[in-house]
N, C-alpha and C. Protein backbone atom coordinates (compact mmCIF):
# COMPACT_ATOMS: atom_id res chain seq x y z
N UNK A 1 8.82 -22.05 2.04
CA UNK A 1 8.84 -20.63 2.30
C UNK A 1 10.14 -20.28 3.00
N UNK A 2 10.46 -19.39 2.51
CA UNK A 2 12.13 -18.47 3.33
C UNK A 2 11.72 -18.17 4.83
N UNK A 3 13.07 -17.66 5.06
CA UNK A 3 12.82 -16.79 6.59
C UNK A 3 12.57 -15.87 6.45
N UNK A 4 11.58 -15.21 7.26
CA UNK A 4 10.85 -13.79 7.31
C UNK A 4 11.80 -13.02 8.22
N UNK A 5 12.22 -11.79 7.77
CA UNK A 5 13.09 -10.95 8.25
C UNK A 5 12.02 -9.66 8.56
N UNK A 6 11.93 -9.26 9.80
CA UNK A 6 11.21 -7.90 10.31
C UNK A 6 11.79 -6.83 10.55
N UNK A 7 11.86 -5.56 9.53
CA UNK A 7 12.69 -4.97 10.29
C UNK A 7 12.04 -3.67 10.60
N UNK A 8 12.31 -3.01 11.35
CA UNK A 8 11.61 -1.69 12.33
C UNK A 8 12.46 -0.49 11.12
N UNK A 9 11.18 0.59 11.17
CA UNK A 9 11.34 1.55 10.33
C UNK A 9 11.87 3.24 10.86
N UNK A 10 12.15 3.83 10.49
CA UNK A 10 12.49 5.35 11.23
C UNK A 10 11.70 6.13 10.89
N UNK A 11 11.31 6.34 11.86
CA UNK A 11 9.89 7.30 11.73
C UNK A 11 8.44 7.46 12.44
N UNK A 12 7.50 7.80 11.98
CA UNK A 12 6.60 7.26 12.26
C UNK A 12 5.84 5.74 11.02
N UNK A 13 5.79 4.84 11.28
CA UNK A 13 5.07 3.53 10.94
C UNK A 13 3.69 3.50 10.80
N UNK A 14 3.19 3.48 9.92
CA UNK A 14 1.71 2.25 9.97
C UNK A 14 1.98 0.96 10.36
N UNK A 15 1.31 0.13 10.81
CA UNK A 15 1.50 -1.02 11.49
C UNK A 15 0.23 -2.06 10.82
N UNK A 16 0.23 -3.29 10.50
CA UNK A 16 -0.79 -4.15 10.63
C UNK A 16 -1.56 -4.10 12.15
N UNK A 17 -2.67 -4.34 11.78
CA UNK A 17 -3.91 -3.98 12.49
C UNK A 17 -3.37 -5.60 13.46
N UNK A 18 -3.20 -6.64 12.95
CA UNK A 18 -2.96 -8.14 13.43
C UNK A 18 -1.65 -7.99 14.03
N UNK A 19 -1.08 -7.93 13.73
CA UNK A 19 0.56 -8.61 14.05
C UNK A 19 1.60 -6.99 14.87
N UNK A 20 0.90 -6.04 14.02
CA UNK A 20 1.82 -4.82 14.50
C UNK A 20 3.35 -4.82 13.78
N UNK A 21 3.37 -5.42 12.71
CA UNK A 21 4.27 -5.12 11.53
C UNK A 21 4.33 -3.91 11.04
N UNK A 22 5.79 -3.25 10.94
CA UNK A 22 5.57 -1.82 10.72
C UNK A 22 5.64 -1.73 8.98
N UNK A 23 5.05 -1.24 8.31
CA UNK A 23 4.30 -1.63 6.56
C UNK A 23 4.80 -0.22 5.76
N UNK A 24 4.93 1.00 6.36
CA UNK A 24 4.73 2.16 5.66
C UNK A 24 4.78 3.18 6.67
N UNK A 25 5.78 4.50 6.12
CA UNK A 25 5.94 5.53 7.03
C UNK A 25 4.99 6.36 6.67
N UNK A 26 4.33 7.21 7.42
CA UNK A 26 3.22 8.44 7.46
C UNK A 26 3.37 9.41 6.51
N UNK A 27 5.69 9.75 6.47
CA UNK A 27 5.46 10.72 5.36
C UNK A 27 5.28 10.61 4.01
N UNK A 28 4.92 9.13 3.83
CA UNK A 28 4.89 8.52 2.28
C UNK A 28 3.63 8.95 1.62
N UNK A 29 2.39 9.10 3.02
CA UNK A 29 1.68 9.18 2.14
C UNK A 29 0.71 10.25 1.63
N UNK A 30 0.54 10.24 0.07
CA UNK A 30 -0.05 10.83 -1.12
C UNK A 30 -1.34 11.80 -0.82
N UNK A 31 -2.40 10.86 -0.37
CA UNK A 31 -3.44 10.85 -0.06
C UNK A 31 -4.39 10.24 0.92
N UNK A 32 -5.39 10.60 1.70
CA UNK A 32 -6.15 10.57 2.89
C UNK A 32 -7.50 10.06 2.77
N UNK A 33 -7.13 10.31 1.29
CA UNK A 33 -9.26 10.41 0.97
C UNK A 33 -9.29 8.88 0.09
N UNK A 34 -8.37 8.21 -0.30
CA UNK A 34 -8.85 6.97 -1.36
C UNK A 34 -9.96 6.47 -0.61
N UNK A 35 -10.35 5.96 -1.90
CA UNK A 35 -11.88 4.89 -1.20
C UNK A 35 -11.26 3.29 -1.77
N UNK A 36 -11.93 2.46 -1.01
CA UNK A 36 -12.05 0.69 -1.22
C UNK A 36 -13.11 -0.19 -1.23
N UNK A 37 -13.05 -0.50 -1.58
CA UNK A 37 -14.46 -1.63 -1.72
C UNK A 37 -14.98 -1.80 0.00
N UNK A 38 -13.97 -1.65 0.83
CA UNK A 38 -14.12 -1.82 2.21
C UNK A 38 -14.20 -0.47 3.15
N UNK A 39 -14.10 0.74 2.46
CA UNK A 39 -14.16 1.65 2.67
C UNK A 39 -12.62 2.36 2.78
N UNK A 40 -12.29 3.01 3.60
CA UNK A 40 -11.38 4.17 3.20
C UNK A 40 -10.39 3.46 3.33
N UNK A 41 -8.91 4.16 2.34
CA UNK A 41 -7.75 3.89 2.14
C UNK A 41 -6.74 5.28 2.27
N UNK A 42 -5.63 4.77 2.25
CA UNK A 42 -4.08 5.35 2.08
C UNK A 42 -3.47 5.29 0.72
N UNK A 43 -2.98 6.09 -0.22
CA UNK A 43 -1.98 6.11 -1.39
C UNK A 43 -1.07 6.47 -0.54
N UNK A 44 -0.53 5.69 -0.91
CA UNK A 44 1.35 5.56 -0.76
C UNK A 44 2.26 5.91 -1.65
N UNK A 45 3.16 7.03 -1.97
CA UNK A 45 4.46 6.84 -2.63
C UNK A 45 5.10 5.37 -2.66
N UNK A 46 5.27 4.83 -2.01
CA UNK A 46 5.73 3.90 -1.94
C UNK A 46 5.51 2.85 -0.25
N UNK A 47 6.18 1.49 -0.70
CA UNK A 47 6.38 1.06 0.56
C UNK A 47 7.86 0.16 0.90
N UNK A 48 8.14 0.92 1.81
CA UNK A 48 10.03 0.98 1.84
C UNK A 48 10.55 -0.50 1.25
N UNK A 49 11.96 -0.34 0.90
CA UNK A 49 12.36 -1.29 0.44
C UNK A 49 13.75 -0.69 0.75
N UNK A 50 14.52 -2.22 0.38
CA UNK A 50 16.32 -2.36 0.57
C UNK A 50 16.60 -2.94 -0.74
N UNK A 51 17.51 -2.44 -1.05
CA UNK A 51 18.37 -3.29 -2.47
C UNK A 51 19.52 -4.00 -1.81
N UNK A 52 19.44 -5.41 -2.99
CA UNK A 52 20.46 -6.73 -1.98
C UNK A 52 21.15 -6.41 -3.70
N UNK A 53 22.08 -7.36 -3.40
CA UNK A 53 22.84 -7.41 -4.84
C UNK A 53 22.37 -8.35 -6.09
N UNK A 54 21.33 -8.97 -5.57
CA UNK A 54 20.63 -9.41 -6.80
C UNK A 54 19.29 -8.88 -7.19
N UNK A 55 18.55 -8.49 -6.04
CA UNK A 55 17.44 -7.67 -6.42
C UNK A 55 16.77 -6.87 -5.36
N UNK A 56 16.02 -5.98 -5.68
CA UNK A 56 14.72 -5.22 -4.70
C UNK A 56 14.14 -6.31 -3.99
N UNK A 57 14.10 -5.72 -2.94
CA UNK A 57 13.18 -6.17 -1.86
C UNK A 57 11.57 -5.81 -1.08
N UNK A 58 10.92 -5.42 -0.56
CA UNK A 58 10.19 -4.95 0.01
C UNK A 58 10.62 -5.28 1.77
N UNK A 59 10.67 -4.46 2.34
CA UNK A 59 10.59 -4.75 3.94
C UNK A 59 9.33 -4.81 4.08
N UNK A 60 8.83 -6.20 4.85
CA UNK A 60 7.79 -6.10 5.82
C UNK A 60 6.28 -6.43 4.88
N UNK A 61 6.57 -6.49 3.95
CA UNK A 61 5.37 -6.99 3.09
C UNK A 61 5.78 -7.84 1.43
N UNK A 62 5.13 -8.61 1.42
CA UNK A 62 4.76 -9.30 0.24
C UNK A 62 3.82 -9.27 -1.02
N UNK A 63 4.45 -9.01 -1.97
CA UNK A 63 3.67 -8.69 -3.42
C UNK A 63 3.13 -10.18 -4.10
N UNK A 64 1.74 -9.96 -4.36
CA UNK A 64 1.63 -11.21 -4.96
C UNK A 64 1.58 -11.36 -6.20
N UNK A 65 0.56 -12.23 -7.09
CA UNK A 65 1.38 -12.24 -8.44
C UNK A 65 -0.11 -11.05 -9.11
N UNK A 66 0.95 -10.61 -10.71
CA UNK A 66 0.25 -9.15 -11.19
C UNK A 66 -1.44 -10.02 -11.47
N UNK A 67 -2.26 -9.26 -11.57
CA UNK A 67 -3.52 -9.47 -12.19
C UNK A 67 -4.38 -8.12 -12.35
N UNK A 68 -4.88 -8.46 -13.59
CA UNK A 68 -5.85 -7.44 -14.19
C UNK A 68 -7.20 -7.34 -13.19
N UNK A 69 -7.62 -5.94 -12.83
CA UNK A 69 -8.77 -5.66 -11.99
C UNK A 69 -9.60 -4.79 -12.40
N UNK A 70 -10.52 -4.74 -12.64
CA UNK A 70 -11.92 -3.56 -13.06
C UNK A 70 -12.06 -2.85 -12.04
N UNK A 71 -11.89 -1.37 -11.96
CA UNK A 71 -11.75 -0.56 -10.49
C UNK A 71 -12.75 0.07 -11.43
N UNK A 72 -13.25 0.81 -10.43
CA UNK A 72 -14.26 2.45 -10.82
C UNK A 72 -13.66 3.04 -11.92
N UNK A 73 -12.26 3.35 -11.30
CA UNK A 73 -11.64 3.91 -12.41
C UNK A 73 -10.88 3.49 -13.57
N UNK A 74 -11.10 2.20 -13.84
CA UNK A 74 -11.24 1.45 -15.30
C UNK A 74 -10.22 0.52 -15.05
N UNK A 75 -9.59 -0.61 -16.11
CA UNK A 75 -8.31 -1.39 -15.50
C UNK A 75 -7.50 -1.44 -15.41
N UNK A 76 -6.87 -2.05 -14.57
CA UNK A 76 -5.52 -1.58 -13.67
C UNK A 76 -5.03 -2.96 -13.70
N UNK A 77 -3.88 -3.34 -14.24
CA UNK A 77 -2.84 -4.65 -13.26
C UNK A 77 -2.63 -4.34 -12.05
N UNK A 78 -2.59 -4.86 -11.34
CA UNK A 78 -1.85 -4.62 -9.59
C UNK A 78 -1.38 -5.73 -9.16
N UNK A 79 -1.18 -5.85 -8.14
CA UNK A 79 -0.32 -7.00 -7.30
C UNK A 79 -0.72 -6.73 -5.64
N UNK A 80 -1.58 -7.39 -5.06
CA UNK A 80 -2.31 -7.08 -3.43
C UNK A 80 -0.46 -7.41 -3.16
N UNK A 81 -1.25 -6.27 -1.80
CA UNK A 81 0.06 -6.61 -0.78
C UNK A 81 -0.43 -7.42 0.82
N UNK A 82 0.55 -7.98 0.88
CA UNK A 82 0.20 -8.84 2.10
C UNK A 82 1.57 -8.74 3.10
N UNK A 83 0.97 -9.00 4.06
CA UNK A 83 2.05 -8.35 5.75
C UNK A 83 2.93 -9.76 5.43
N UNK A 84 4.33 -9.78 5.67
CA UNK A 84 5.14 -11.03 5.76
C UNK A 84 4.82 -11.57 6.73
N UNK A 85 4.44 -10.86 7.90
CA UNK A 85 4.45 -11.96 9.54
C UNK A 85 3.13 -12.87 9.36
N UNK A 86 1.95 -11.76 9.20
CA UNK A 86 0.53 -13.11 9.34
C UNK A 86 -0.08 -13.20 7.90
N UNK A 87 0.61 -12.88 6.99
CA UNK A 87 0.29 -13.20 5.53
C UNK A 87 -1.39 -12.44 5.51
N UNK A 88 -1.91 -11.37 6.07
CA UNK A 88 -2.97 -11.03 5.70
C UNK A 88 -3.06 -10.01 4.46
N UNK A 89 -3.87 -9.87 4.00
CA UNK A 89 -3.51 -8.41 2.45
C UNK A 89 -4.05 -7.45 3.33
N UNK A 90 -3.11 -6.43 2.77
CA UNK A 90 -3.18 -4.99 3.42
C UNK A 90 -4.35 -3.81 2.05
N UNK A 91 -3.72 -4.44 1.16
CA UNK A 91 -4.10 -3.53 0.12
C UNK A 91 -3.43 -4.13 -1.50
N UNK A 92 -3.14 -2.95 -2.57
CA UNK A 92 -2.45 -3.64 -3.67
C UNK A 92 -1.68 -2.24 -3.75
N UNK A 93 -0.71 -2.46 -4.99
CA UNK A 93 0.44 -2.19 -5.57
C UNK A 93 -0.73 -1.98 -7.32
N UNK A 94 -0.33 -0.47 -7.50
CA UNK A 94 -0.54 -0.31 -8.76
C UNK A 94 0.35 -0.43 -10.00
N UNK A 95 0.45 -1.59 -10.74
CA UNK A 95 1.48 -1.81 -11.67
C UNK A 95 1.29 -0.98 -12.70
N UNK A 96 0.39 -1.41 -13.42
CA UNK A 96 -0.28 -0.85 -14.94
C UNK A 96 -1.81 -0.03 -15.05
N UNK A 97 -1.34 0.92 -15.21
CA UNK A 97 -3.11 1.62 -15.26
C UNK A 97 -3.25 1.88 -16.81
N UNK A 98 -4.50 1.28 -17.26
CA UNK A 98 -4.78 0.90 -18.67
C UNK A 98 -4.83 2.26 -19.38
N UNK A 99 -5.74 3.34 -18.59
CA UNK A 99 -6.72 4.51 -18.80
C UNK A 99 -5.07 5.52 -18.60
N UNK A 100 -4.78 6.16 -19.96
CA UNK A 100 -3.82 7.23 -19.68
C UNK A 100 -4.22 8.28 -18.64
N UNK A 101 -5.49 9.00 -17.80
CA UNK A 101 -5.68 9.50 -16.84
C UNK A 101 -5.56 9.20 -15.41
N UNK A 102 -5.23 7.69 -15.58
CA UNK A 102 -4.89 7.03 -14.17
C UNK A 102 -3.37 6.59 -14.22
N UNK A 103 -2.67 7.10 -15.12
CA UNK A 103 -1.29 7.04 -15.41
C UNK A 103 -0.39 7.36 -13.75
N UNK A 104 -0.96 8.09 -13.52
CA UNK A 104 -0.36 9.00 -12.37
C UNK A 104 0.19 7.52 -10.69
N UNK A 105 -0.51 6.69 -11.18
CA UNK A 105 -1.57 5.69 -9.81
C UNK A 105 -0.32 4.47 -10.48
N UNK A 106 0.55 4.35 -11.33
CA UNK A 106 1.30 3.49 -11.04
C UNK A 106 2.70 3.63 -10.35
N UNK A 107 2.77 2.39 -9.68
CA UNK A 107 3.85 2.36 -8.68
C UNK A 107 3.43 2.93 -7.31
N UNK A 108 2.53 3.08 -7.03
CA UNK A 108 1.86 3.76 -5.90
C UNK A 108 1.07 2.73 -5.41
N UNK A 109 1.25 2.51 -3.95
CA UNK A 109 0.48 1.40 -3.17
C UNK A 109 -0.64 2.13 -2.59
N UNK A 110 -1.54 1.06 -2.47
CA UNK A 110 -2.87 1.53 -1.35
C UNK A 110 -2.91 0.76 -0.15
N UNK A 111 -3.14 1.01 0.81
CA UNK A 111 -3.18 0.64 1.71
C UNK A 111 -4.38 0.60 2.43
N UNK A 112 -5.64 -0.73 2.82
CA UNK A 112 -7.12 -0.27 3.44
C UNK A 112 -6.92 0.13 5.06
N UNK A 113 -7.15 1.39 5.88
CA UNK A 113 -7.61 1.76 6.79
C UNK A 113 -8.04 0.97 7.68
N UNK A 114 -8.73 -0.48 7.18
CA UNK A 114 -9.72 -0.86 8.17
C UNK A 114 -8.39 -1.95 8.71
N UNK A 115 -7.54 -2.66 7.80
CA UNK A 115 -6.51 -3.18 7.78
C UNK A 115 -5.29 -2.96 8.40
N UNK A 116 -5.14 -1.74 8.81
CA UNK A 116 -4.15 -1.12 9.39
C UNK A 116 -3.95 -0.15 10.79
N UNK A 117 -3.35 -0.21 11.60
CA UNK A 117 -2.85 0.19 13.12
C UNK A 117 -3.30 2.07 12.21
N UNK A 118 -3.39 2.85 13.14
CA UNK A 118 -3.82 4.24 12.54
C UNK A 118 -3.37 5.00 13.67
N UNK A 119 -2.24 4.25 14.05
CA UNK A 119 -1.83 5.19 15.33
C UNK A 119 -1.11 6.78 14.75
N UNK A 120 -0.39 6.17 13.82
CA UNK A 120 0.30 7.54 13.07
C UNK A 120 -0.74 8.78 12.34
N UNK A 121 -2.12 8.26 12.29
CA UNK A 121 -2.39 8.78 11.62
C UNK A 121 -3.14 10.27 12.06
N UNK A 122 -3.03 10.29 13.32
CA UNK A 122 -3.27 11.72 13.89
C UNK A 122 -2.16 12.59 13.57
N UNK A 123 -1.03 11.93 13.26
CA UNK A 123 0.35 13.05 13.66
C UNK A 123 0.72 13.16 12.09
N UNK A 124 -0.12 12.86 10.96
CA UNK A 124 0.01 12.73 9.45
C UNK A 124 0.07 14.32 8.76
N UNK A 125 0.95 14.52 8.03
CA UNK A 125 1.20 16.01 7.42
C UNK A 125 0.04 16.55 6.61
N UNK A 126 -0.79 17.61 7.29
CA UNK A 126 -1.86 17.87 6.68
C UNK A 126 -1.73 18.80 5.03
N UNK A 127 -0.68 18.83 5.03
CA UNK A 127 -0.49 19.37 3.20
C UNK A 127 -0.44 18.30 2.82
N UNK A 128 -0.60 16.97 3.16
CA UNK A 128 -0.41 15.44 1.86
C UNK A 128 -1.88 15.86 0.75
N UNK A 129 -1.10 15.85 -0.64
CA UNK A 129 -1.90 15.87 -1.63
C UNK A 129 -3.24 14.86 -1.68
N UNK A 130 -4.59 16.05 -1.50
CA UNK A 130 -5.66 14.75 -1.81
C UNK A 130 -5.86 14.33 -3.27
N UNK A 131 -6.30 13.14 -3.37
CA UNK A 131 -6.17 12.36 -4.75
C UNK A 131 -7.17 12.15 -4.85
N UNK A 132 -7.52 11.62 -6.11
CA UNK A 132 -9.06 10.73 -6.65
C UNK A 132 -8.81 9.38 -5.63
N UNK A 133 -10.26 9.06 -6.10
CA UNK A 133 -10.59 7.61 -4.61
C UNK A 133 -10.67 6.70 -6.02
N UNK A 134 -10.26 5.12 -5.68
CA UNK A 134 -10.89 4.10 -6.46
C UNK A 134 -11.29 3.00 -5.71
N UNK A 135 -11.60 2.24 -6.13
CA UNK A 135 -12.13 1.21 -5.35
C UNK A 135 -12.89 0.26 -6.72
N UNK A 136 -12.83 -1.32 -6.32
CA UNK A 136 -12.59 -2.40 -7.22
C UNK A 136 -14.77 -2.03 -7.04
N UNK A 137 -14.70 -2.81 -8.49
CA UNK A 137 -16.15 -3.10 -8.47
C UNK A 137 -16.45 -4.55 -7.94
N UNK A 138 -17.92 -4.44 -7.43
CA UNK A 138 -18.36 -5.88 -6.79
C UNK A 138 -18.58 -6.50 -7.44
């Protein structure tokens, strides 16, 4: 395994619930209302990244490898994301949404609530677009 590089974000941060890794800024995100198998989530625009001269990066979290998932809302490739410091999964990364109505949901991360520091989340922009909820079947 490489060296883990941490780096602090501008803004307000979500944080891992464990470690206090800062994962995702407040104004990224989409939606308030997703649901999870574990209960409530975050859609994310995204989750920050740096470009090096050979490729994209992610700050502060790790993509794992793609796999096909049966959600509520039909199947999806994704890729869970996991914190670089204590390797726990936060959530996934929507690669491929099978269903042209869930078209919208790729490239967009989720993030679970129960998983994550929610300090930002009082001071969160109350015009963020609410979205449809998904959540994996049992």
């Amino acid at each position: 395994m490489g060296r883990v590089f941490l780096a602090e974000m501008e803004g307000r941060a979500f944080r891992c619930k464990l470690c206090e890794s800062p994962l995702a800024l407040a104004d990224d995100v989409l939606s308030r209302t997703f649901n999870c198998r574990q209960g409530r989530a975050y859609l994310f625009s995204s989750v920050p990244d740096f470009s090096t001269t050979l490729r994209k990066r992610r700050i502060n979290v790790m993509l794992g490898p793609q796999e096909e998932r049966l959600m509520l809302s039909g199947l999806h490739t994704v890729e869970d994301i996991y914190c670089c410091c204590c390797g726990r999964i936060l959530g996934w990364k929507y690669v491929i949404a099978h269903d042209k109505n869930q078209k919208y949901k790729e490239g967009k991360f989720v993030l679970e609530r129960w998983r994550i520091d929610e300090d930002a989340a009082d001071e969160l922009d109350m015009d963020a677009h609410p979205g449809s909820s998904d959540a994996e079947n049992l």
